[in-house]
C-alpha atoms as a PDB file:
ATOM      1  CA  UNK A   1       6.724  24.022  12.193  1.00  0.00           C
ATOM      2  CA  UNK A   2       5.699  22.833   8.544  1.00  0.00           C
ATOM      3  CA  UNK A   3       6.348  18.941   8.024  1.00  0.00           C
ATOM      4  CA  UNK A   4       7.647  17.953   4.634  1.00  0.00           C
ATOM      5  CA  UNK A   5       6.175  14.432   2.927  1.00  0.00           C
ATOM      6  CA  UNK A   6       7.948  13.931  -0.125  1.00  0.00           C
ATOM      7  CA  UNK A   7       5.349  12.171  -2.817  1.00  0.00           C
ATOM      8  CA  UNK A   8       5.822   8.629  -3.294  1.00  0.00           C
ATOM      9  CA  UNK A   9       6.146   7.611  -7.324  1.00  0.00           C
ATOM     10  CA  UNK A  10       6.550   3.717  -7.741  1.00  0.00           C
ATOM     11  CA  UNK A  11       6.520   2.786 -10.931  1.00  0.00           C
ATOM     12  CA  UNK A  12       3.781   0.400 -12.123  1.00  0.00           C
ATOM     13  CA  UNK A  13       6.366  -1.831 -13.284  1.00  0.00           C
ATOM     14  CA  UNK A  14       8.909  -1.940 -10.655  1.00  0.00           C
ATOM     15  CA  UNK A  15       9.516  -4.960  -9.187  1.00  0.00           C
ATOM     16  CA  UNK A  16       7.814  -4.484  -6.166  1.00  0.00           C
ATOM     17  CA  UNK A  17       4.477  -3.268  -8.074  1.00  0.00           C
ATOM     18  CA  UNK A  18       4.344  -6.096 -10.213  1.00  0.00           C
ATOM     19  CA  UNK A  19       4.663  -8.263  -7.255  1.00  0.00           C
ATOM     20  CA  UNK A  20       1.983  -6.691  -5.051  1.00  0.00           C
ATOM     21  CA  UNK A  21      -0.080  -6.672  -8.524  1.00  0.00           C
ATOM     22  CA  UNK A  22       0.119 -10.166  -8.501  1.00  0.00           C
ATOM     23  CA  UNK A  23      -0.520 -10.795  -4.951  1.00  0.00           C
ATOM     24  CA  UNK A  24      -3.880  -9.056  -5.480  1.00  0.00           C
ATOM     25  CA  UNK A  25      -5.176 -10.682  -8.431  1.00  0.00           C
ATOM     26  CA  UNK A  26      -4.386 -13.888  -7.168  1.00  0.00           C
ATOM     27  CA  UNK A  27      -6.091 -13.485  -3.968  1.00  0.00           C
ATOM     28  CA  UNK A  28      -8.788 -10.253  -5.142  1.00  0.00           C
ATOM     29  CA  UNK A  29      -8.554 -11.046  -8.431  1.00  0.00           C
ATOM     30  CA  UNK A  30      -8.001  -7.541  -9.355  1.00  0.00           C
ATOM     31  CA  UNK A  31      -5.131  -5.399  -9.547  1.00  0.00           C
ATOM     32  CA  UNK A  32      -5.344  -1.757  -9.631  1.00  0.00           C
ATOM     33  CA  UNK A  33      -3.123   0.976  -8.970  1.00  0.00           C
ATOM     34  CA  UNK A  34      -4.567   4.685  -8.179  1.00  0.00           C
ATOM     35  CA  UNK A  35      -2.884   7.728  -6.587  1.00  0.00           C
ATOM     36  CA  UNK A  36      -3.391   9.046  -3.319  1.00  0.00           C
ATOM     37  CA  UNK A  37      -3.931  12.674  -2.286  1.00  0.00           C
ATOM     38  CA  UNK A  38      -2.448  12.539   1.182  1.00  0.00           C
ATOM     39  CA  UNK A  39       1.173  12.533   3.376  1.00  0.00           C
ATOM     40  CA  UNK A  40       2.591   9.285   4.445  1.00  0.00           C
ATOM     41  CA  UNK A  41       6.199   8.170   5.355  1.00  0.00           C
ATOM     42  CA  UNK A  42       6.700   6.259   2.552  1.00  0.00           C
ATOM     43  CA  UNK A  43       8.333   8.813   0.339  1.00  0.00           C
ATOM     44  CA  UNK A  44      10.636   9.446   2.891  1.00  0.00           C
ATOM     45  CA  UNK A  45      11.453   5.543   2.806  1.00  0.00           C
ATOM     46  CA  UNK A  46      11.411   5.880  -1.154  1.00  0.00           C
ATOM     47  CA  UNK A  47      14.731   8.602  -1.306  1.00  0.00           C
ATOM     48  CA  UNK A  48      16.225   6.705   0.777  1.00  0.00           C
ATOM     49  CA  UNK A  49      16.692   3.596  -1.708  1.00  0.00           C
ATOM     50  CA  UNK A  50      13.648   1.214  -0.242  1.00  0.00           C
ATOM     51  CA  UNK A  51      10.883   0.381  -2.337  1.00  0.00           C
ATOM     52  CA  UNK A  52       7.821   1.310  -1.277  1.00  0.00           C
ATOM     53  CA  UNK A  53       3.820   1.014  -2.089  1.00  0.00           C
ATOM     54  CA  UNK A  54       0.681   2.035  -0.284  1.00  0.00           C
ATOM     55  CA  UNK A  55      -1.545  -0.869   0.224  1.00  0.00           C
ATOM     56  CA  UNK A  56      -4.582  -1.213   2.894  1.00  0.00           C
ATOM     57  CA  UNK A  57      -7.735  -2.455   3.953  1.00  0.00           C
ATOM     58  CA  UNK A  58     -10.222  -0.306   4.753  1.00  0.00           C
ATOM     59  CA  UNK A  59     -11.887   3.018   3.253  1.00  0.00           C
ATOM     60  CA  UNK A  60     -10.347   6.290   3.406  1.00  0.00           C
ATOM     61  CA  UNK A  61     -13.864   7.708   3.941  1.00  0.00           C
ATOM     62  CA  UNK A  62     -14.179   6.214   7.227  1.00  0.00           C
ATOM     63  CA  UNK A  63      -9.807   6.922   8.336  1.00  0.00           C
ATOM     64  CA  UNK A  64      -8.756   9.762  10.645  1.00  0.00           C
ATOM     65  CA  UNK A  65     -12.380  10.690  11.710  1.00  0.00           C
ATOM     66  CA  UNK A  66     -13.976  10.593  15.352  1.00  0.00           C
ATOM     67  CA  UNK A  67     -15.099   7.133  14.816  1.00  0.00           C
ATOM     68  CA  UNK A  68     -12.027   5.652  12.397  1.00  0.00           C
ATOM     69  CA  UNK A  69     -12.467   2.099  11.823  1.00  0.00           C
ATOM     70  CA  UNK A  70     -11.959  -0.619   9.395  1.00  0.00           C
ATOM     71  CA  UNK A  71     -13.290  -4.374   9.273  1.00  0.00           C
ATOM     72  CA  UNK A  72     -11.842  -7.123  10.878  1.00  0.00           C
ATOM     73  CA  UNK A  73     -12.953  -9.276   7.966  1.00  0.00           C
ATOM     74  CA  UNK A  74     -10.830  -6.646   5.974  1.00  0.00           C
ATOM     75  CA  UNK A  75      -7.591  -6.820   8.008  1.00  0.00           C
ATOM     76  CA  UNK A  76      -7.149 -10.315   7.691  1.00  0.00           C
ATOM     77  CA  UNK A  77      -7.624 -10.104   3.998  1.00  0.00           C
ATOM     78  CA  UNK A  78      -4.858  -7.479   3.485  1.00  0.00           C
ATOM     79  CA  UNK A  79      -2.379 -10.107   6.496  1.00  0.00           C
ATOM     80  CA  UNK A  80      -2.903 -12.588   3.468  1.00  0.00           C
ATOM     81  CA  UNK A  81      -2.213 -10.408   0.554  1.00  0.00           C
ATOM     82  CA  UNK A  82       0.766  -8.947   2.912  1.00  0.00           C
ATOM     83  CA  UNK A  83       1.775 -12.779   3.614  1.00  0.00           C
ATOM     84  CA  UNK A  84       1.764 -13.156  -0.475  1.00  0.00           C
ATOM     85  CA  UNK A  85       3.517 -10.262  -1.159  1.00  0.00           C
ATOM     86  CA  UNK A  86       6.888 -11.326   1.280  1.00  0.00           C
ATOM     87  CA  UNK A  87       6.852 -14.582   0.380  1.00  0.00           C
ATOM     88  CA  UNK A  88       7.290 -13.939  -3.603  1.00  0.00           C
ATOM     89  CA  UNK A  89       8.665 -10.543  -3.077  1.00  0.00           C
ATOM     90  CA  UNK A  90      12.859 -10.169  -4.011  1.00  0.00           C
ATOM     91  CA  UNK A  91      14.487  -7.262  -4.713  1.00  0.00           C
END
């Protein structure tokens, strides 16, 4: 069985972007956007008519390994820049 993952493209200046752009410099103070070369759900999400971006702590260079983990410190961050991100977020 092959799996399909349609890419995600967001624009940069889609509503939702400019909101989670803003979520991040006010609490990182930075805001940059980068592709990623792997399969999520999202674009599946994305057809369907909800926006969508891919935003998360930790590094990709220690996911889906036999020890996968990511800093507490660094979840807590992204639960406030998550929290930021509803509460000014509209579509």
């Amino acid at each position: 069985q092959i799996e399909y993952y349609p890419s995600l493209e967001t624009d940069r200046d889609s509503p939702l972007s400019r909101c989670a752009a803003a979520a991040c410099e006010k609490l990182m103070g930075d805001a940059r956007f980068a592709s990623a070369p792997w399969g999520a759900d999202s674009g599946h999400f994305s057809q369907a008519g909800i926006p969508c971006i891919l935003f998360g702590p930790g590094s990709i260079a220690q996911a889906h390994k036999a020890v996968e983990f990511v800093g507490v410190d660094q979840v807590i961050f992204a639960a406030g820049v998550y929290a930021e991100i509803i509460r000014t977020f509209a579509p």
